[in-house]
C-alpha atoms as a PDB file:
ATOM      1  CA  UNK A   1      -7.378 -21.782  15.489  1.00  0.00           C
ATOM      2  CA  UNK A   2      -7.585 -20.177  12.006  1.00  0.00           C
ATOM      3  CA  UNK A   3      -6.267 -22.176   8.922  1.00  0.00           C
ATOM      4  CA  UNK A   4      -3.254 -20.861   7.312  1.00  0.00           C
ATOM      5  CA  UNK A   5      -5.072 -19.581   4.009  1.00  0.00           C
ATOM      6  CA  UNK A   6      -7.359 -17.311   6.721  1.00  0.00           C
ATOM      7  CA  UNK A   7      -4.157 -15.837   8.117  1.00  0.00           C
ATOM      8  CA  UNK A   8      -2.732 -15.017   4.475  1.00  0.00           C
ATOM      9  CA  UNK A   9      -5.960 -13.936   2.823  1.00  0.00           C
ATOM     10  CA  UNK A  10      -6.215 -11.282   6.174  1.00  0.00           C
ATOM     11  CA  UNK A  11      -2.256 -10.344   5.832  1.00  0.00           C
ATOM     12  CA  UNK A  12      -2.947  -9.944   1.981  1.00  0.00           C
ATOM     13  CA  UNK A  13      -6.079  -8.059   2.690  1.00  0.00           C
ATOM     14  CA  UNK A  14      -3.938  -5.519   5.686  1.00  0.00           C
ATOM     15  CA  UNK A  15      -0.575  -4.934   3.834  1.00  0.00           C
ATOM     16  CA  UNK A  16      -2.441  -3.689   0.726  1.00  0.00           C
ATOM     17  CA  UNK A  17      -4.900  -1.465   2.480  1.00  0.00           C
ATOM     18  CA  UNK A  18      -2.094   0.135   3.993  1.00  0.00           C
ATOM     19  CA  UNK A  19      -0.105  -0.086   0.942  1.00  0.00           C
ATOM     20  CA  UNK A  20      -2.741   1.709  -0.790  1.00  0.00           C
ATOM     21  CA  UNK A  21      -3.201   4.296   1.435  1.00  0.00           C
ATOM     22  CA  UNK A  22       0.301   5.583   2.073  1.00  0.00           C
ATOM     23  CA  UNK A  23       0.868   5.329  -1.983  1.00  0.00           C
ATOM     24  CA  UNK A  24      -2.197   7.645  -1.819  1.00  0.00           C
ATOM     25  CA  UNK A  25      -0.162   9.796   0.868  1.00  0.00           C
ATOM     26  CA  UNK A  26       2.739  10.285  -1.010  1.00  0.00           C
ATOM     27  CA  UNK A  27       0.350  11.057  -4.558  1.00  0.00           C
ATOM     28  CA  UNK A  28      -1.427  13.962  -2.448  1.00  0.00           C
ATOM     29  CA  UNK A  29       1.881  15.067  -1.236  1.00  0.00           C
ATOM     30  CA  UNK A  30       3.251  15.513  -4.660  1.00  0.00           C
ATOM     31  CA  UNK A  31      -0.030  17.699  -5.893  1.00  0.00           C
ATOM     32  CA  UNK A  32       0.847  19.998  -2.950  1.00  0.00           C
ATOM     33  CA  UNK A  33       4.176  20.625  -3.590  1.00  0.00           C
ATOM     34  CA  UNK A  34       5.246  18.653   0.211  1.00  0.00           C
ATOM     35  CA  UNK A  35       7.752  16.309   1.103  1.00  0.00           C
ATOM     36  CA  UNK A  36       7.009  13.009  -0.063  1.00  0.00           C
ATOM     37  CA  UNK A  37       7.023   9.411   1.927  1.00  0.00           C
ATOM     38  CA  UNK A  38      10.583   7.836   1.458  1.00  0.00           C
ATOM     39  CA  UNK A  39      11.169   5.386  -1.810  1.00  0.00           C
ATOM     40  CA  UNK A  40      12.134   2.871   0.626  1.00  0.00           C
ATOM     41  CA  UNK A  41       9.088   3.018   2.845  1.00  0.00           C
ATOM     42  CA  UNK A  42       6.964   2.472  -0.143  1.00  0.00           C
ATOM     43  CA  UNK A  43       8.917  -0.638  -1.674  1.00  0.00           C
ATOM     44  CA  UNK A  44       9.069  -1.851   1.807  1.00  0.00           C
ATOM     45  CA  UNK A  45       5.232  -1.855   1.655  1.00  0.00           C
ATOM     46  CA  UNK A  46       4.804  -3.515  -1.962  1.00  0.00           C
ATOM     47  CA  UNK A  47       7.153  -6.220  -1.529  1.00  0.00           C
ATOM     48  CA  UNK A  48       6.270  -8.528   1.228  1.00  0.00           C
ATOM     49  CA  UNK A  49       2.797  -8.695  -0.592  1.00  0.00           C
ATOM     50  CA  UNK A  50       1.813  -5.086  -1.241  1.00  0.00           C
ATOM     51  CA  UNK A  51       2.088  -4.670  -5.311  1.00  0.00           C
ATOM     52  CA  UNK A  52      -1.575  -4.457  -5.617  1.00  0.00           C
ATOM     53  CA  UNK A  53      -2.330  -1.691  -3.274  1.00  0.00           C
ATOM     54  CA  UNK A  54       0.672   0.126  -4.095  1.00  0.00           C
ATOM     55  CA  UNK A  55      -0.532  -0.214  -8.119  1.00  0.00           C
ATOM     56  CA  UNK A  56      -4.102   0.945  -6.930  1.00  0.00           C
ATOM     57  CA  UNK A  57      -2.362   4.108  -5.018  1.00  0.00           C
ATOM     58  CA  UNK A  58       0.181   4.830  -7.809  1.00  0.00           C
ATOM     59  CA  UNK A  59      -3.164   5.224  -9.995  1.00  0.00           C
ATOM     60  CA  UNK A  60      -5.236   7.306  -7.539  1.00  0.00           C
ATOM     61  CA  UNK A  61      -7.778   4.588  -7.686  1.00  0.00           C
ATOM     62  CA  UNK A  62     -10.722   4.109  -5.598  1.00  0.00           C
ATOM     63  CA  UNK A  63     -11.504   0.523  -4.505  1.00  0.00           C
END
């Protein structure tokens, strides 16, 4: 059974990937003029453990 620090470390790892990538989502949607991802979707994604991905996507950053 994996530890408990191997379950958050992979959580961490997931919510900010996907974090990350919808911040990117809603950045790209923005340059083309599109309807953008709902405020509440993205600070849905940055709170539970998110910030870092959605600070990387905010940037445009490249990990």
């Amino acid at each position: 059974m994996p530890e408990l620090t191997q379950i958050l470390t992979i959580y961490l790892v997931t919510i900010n990937v996907a974090t990350f990538f919808v911040y990117g989502l809603d950045k790209w949607k923005a340059k083309q003029s599109r309807w953008r991802v709902r405020e509440a979707a993205l600070l849905l994604l940055a709170v539970p453990g998110g910030s870092i991905g959605a600070w990387l996507g905010m940037k445009g950053m490249i990990l």
